[in-house]
Protein backbone atom coordinates (compact mmCIF):
# COMPACT_ATOMS: atom_id res chain seq x y z
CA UNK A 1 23.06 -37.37 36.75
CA UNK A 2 22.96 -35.46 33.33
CA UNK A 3 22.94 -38.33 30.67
CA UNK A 4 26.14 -37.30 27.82
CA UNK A 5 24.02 -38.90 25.04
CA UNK A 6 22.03 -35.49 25.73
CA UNK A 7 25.12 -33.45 25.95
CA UNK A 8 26.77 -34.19 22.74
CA UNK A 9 23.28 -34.44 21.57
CA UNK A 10 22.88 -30.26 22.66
CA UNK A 11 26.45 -29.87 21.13
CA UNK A 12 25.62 -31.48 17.37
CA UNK A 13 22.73 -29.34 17.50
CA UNK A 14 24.42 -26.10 17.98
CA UNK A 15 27.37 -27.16 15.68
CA UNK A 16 24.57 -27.85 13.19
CA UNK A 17 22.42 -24.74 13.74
CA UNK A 18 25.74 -22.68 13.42
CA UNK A 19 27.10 -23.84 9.98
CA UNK A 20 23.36 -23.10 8.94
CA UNK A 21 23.33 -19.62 10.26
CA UNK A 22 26.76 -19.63 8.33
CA UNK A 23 25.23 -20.08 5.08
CA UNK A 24 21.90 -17.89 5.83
CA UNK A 25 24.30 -15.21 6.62
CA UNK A 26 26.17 -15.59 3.50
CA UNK A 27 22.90 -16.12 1.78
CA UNK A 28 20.90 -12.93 3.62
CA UNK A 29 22.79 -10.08 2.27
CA UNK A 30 19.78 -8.57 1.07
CA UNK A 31 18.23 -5.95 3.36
CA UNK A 32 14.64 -4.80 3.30
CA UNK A 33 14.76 -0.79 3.93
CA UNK A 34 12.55 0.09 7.34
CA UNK A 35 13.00 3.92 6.64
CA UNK A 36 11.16 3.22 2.93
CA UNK A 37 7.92 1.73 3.35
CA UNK A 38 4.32 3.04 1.81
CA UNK A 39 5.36 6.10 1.17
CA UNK A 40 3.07 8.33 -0.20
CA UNK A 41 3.99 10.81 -3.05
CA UNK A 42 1.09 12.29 -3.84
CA UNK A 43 1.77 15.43 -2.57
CA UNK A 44 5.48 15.42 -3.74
CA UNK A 45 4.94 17.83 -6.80
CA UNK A 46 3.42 20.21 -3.96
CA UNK A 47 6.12 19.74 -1.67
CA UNK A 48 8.52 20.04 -4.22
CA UNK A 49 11.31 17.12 -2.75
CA UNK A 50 11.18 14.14 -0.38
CA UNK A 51 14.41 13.02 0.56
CA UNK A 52 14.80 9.79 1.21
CA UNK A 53 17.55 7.52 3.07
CA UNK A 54 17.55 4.04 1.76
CA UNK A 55 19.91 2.16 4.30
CA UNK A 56 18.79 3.63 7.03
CA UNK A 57 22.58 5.19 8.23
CA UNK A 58 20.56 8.79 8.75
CA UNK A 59 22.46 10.03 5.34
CA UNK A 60 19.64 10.79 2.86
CA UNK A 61 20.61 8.88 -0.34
CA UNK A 62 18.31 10.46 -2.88
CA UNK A 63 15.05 12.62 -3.34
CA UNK A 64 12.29 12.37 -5.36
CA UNK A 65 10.79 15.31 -6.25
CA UNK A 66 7.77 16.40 -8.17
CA UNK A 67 6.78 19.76 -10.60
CA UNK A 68 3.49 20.37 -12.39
CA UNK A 69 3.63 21.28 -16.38
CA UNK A 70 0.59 22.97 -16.21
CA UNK A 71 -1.91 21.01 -15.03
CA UNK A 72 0.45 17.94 -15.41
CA UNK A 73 2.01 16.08 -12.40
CA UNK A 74 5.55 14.65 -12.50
CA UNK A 75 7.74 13.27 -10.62
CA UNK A 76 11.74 12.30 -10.44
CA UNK A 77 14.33 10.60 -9.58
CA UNK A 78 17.66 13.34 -8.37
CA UNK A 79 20.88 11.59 -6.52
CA UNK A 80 22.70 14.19 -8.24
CA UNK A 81 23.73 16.22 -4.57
CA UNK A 82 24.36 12.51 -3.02
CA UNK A 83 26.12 10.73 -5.76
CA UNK A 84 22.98 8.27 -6.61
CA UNK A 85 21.80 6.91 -9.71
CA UNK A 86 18.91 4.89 -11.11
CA UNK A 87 19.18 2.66 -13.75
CA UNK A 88 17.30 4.74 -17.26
CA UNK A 89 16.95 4.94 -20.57
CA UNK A 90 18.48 8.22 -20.41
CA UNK A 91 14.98 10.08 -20.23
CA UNK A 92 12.98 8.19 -17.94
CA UNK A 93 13.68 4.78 -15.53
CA UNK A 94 13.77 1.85 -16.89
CA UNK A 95 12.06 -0.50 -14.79
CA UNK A 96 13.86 -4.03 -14.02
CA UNK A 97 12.17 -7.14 -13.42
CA UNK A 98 11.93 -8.94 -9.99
CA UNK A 99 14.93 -11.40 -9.39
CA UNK A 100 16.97 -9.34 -11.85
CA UNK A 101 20.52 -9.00 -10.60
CA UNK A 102 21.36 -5.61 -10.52
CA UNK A 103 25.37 -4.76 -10.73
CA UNK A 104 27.57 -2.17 -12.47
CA UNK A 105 28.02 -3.93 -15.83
CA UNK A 106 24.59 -5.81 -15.94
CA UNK A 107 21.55 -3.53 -16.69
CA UNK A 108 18.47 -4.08 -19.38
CA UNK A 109 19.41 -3.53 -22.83
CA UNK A 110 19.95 0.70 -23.87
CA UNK A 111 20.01 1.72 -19.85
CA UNK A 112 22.45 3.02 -17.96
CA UNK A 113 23.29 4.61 -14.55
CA UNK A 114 22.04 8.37 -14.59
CA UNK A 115 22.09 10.39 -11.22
CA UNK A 116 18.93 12.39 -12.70
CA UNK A 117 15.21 10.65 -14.05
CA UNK A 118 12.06 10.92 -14.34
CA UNK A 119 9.59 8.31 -12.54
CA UNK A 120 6.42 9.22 -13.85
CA UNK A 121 4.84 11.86 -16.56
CA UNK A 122 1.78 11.18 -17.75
CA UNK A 123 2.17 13.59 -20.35
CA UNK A 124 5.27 12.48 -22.16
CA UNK A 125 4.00 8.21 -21.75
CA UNK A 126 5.46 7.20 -18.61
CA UNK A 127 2.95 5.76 -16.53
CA UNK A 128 4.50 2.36 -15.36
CA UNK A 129 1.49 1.36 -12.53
CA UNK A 130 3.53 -1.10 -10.35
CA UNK A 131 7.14 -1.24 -11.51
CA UNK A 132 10.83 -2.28 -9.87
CA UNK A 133 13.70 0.77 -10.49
CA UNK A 134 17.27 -0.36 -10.02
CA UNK A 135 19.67 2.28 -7.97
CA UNK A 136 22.76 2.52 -6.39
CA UNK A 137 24.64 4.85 -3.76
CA UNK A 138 27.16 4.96 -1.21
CA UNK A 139 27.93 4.12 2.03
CA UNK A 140 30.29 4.71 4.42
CA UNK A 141 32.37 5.49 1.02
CA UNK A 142 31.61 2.23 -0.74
CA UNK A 143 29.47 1.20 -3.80
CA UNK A 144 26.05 -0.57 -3.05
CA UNK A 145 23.52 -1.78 -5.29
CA UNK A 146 19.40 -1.49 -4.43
CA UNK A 147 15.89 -1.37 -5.46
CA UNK A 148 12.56 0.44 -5.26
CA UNK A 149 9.06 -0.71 -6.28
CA UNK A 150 6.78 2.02 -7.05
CA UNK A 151 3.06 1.86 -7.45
CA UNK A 152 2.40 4.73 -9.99
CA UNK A 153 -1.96 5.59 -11.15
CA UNK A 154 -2.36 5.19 -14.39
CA UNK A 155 -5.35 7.86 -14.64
CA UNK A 156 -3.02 10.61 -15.17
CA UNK A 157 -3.06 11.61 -11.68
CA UNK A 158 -0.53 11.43 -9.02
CA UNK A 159 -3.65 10.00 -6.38
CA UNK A 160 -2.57 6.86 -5.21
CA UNK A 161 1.21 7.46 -5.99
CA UNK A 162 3.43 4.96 -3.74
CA UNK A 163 7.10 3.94 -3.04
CA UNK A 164 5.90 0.52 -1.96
CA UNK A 165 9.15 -0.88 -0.31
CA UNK A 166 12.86 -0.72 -1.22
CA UNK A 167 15.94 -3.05 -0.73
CA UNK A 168 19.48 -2.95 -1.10
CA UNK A 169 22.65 -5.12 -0.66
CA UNK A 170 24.83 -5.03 2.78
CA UNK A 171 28.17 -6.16 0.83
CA UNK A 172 29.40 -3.20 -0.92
CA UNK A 173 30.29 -3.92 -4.52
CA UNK A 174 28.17 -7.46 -4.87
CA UNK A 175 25.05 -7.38 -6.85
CA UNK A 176 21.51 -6.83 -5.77
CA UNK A 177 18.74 -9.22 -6.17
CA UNK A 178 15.58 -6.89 -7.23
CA UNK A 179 12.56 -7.68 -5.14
CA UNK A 180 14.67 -10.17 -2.65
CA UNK A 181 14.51 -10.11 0.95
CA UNK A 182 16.40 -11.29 3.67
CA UNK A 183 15.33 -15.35 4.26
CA UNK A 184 12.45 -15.77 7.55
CA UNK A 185 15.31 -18.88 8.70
CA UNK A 186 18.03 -16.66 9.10
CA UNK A 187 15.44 -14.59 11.74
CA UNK A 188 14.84 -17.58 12.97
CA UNK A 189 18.29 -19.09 13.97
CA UNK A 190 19.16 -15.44 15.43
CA UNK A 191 16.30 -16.62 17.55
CA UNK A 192 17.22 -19.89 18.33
CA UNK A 193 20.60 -19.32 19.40
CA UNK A 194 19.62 -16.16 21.47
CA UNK A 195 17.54 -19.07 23.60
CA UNK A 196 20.17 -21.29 23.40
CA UNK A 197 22.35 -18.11 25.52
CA UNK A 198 19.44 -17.36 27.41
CA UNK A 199 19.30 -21.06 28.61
CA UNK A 200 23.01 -21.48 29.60
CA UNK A 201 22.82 -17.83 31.74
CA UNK A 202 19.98 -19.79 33.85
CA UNK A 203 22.00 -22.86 34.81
């Protein structure tokens, strides 16, 4: 005979576990890109433009794309054919600290939203090393706010040149958390509860 101290013991559990994935949910907005990872742009001035899709949705969302001035590397931002921006100083990005919350009407002092910027020039003093850049883009016809971390040399060179990682946030219209990621616990619950199904199929 099943004991229903154990029962209602299973239920609280699952009532418990379910007003926590509640709050993860509401708390795990933040999406870490899969398509934007180590990216190498080293070879982006040769190439000329690597486009990039941020959310994954097989829409690219921006490029980057990269020129020589002589013997000069460069490289840029250009959501101008997508409607994407980055958050500059009107010449070059500005770069945004991590945990900065990134939304239409809060950007660092001077910046604003330009669909066209340049990431790194040697030449004319940008030459960040590792640096956030705050962006936004659509989807599906809505407003969403994001991230990328670069990892830029610093001799003057593009060797070494890197889109680390990027991130941006699944509510359209709500403001992105620079550098966040979605919370391990939330994974974890999914995980939990797809036990707690596979357990109750068995029976």
């Amino acid at each position: 005979m099943k004991s229903p101290i154990g029962k209602a013991a299973r239920i609280g559990t699952v009532a418990g576990l379910a007003a926590l994935a509640a709050t993860e949910t509401a708390e795990a907005a933040a999406v870490l890109s899969t398509s934007i990872s180590m990216v190498d742009l080293s070879t982006a001035a040769d190439n000329g433009a690597l486009v990039l899709d941020i959310d994954g949705d097989g829409t690219n969302d921006f490029s980057i794309t990269g020129e020589y001035y002589g013997p000069n590397p460069a490289l840029s931002f250009n959501g101008a054919s997508t409607s994407a921006w980055m958050v500059s100083d009107g010449f070059a990005a500005s770069t945004v600290g991590e945990g900065y919350e990134l939304a239409n009407g809060s950007l660092p002092n001077g910046a604003s939203y330009v669909s066209t910027t340049i990431l790194f020039d040697p030449f004319a003093g940008v030459s960040y090393g590792e640096f956030y850049a705050g962006v936004r883009f659509f989807r599906d016809g809505e407003l969403h706010f994001g991230w990328l971390k670069f990892d830029m040399p610093t001799d003057g060179t593009l060797n070494g040149a890197t889109l680390v990682s990027a991130g941006w946030e699944s509510e359209a219209y709500a403001p992105s958390t620079v550098g966040a990621v979605p919370e391990a616990s939330a994974l974890f619950i999914s995980a939990v509860f797809g036990g707690l199904a596979a357990g109750r199929r068995r029976r």
